[in-house]
C-alpha atoms as a PDB file:
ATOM      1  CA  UNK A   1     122.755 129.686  98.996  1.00  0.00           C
ATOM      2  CA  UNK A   2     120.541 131.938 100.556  1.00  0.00           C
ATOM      3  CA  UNK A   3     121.499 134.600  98.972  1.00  0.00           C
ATOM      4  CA  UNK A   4     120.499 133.119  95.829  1.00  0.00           C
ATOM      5  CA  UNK A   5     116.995 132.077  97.137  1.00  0.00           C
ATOM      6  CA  UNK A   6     116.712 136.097  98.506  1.00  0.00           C
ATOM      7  CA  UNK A   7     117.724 137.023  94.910  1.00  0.00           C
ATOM      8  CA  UNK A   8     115.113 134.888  93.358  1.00  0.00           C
ATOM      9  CA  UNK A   9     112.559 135.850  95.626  1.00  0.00           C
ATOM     10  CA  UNK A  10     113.133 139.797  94.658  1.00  0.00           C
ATOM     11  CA  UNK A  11     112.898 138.648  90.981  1.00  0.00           C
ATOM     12  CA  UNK A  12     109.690 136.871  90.787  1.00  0.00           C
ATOM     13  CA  UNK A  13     108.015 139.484  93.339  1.00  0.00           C
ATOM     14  CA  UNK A  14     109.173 142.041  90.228  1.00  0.00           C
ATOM     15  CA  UNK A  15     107.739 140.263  87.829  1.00  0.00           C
ATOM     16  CA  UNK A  16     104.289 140.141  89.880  1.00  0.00           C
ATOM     17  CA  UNK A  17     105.077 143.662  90.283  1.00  0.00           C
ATOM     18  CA  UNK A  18     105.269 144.446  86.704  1.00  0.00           C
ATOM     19  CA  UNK A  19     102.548 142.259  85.753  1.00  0.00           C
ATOM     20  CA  UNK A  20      99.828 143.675  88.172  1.00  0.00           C
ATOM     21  CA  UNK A  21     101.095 147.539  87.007  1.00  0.00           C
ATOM     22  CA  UNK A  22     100.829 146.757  83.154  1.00  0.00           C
ATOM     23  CA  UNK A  23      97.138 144.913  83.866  1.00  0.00           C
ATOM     24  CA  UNK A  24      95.892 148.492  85.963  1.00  0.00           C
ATOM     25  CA  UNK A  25      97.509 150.579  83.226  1.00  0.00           C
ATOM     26  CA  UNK A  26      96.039 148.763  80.276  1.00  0.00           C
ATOM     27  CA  UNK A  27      92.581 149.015  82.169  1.00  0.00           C
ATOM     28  CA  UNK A  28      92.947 152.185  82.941  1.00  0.00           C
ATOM     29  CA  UNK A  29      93.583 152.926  79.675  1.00  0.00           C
ATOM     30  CA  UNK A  30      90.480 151.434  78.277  1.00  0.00           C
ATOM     31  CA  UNK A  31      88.027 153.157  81.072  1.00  0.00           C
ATOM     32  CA  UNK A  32      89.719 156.088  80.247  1.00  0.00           C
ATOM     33  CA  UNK A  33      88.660 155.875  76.581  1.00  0.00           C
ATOM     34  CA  UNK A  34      85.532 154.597  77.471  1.00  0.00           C
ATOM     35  CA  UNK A  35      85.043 157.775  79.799  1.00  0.00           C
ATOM     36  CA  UNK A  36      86.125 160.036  76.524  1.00  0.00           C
ATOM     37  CA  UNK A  37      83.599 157.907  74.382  1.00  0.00           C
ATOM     38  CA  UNK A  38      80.567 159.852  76.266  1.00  0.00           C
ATOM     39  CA  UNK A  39      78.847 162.193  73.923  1.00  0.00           C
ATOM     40  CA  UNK A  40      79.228 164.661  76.390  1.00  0.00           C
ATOM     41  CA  UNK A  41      83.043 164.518  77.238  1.00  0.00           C
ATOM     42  CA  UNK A  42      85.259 165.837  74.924  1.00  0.00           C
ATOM     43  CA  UNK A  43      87.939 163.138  73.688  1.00  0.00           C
ATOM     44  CA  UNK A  44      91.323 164.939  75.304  1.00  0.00           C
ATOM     45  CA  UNK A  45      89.579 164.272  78.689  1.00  0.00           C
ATOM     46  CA  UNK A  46      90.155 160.632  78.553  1.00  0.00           C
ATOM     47  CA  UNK A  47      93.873 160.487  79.229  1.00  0.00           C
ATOM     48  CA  UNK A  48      93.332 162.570  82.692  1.00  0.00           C
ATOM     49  CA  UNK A  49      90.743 160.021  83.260  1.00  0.00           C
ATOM     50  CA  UNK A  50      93.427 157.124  82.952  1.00  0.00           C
ATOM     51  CA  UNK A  51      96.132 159.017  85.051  1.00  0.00           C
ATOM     52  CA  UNK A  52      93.353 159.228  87.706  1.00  0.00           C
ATOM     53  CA  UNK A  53      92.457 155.734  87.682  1.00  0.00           C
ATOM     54  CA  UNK A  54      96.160 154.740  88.057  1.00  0.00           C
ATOM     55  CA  UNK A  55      96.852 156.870  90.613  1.00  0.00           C
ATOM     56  CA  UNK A  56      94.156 155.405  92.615  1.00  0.00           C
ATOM     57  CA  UNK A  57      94.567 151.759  92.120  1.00  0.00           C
ATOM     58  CA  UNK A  58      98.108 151.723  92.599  1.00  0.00           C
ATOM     59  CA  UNK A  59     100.100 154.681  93.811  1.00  0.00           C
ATOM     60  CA  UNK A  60     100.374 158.879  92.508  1.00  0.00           C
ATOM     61  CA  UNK A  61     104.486 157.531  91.787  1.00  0.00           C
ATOM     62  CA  UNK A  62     103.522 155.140  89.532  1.00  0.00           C
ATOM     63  CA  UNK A  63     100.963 157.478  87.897  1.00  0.00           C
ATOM     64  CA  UNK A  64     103.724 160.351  87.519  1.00  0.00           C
ATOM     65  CA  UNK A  65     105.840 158.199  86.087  1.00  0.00           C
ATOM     66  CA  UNK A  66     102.879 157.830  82.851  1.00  0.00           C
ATOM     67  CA  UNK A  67     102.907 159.848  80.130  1.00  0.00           C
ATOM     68  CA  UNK A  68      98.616 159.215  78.369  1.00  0.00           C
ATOM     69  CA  UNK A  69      97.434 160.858  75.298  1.00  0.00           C
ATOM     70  CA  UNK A  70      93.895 161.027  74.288  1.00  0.00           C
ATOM     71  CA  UNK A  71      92.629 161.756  70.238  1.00  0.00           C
ATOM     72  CA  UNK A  72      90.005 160.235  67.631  1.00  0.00           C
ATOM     73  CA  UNK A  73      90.580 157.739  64.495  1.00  0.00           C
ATOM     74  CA  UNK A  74      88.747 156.633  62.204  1.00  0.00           C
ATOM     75  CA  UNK A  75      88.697 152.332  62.078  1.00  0.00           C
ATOM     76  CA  UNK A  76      88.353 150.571  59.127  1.00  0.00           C
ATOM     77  CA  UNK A  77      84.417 150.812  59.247  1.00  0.00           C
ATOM     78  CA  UNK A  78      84.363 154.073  59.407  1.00  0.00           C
ATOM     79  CA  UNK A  79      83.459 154.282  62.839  1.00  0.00           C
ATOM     80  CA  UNK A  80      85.011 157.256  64.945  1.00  0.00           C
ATOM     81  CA  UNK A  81      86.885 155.875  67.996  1.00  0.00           C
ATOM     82  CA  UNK A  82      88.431 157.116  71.076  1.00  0.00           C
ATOM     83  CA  UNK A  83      92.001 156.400  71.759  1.00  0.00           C
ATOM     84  CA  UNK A  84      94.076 156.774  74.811  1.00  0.00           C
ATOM     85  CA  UNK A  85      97.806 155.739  74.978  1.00  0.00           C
ATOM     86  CA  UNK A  86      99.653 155.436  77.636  1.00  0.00           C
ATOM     87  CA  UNK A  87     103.180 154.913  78.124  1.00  0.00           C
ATOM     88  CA  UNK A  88     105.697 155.010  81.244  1.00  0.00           C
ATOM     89  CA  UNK A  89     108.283 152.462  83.193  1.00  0.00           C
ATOM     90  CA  UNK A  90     106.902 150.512  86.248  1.00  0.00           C
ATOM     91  CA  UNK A  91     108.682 151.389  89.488  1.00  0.00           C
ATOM     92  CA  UNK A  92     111.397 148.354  90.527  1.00  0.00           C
ATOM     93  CA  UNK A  93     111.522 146.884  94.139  1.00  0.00           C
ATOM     94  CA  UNK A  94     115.516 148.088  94.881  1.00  0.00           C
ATOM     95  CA  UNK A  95     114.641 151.482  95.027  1.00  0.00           C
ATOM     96  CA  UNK A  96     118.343 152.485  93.477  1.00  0.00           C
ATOM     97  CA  UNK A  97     117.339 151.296  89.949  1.00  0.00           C
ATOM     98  CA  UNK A  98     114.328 153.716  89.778  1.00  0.00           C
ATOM     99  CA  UNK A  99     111.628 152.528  87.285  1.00  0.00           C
ATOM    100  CA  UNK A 100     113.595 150.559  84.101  1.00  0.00           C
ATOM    101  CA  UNK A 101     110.955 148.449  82.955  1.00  0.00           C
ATOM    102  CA  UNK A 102     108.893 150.215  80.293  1.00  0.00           C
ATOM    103  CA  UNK A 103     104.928 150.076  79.545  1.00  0.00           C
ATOM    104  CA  UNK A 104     103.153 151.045  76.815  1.00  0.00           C
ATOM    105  CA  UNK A 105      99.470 149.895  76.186  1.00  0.00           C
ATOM    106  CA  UNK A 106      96.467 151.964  73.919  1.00  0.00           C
ATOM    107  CA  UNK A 107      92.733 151.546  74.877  1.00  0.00           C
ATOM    108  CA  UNK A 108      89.684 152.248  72.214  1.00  0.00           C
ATOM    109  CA  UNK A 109      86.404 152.917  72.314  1.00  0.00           C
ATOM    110  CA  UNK A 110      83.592 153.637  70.167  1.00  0.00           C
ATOM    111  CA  UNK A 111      82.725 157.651  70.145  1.00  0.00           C
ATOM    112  CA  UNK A 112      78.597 157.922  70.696  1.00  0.00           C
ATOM    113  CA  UNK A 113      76.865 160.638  68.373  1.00  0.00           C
ATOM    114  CA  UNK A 114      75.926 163.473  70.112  1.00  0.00           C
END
């Protein structure tokens, strides 16, 4: 029996886990496109920004484990925006399964004229 409540413990404190990472990650993601939106940044700089705001809010393992990408597209208006991906797995609690459970989130911003 107690087993059982230890093993549902562990599984609910991954899913917080998970949860928490993918919400830093997908804000991370959007300051770091926000940050590459700047008239004076160039656009590639906003996926170092993202890695850097991971890193800090939750650990440089988790960041390492992220693979960001920064560009430009054009939107349906015409407008140009700033896109950063970012894609990775979230570290798991029992440190023998290593990080299994995948994240992948974009964040968009609107480029300012220079």
């Amino acid at each position: 029996m107690s087993v059982l409540v230890v093993v549902l413990l562990l599984a609910v404190l991954q899913v917080a886990v998970y949860v928490h990472v993918r919400n830093v990650v997908t804000a991370s993601a959007q300051e770091g496109a926000r940050y590459a939106a700047n008239a004076d940044v160039p656009p590639s700089a906003g996926a170092d920004r993202a890695v850097a705001v991971v890193a800090r809010a939750t650990s440089q393992q988790t960041a390492d484990g992220l693979v960001c990408s920064s560009g430009e597209e054009a939107d349906a208006s015409g407008l140009t925006l700033v896109v950063v991906r970012c894609s990775g797995a979230v570290p798991t609690l029992l440190a023998g399964l290593g990080s299994v459970l995948p994240v992948e989130v974009t964040g968009r911003s609107v480029e300012e004229a220079a």
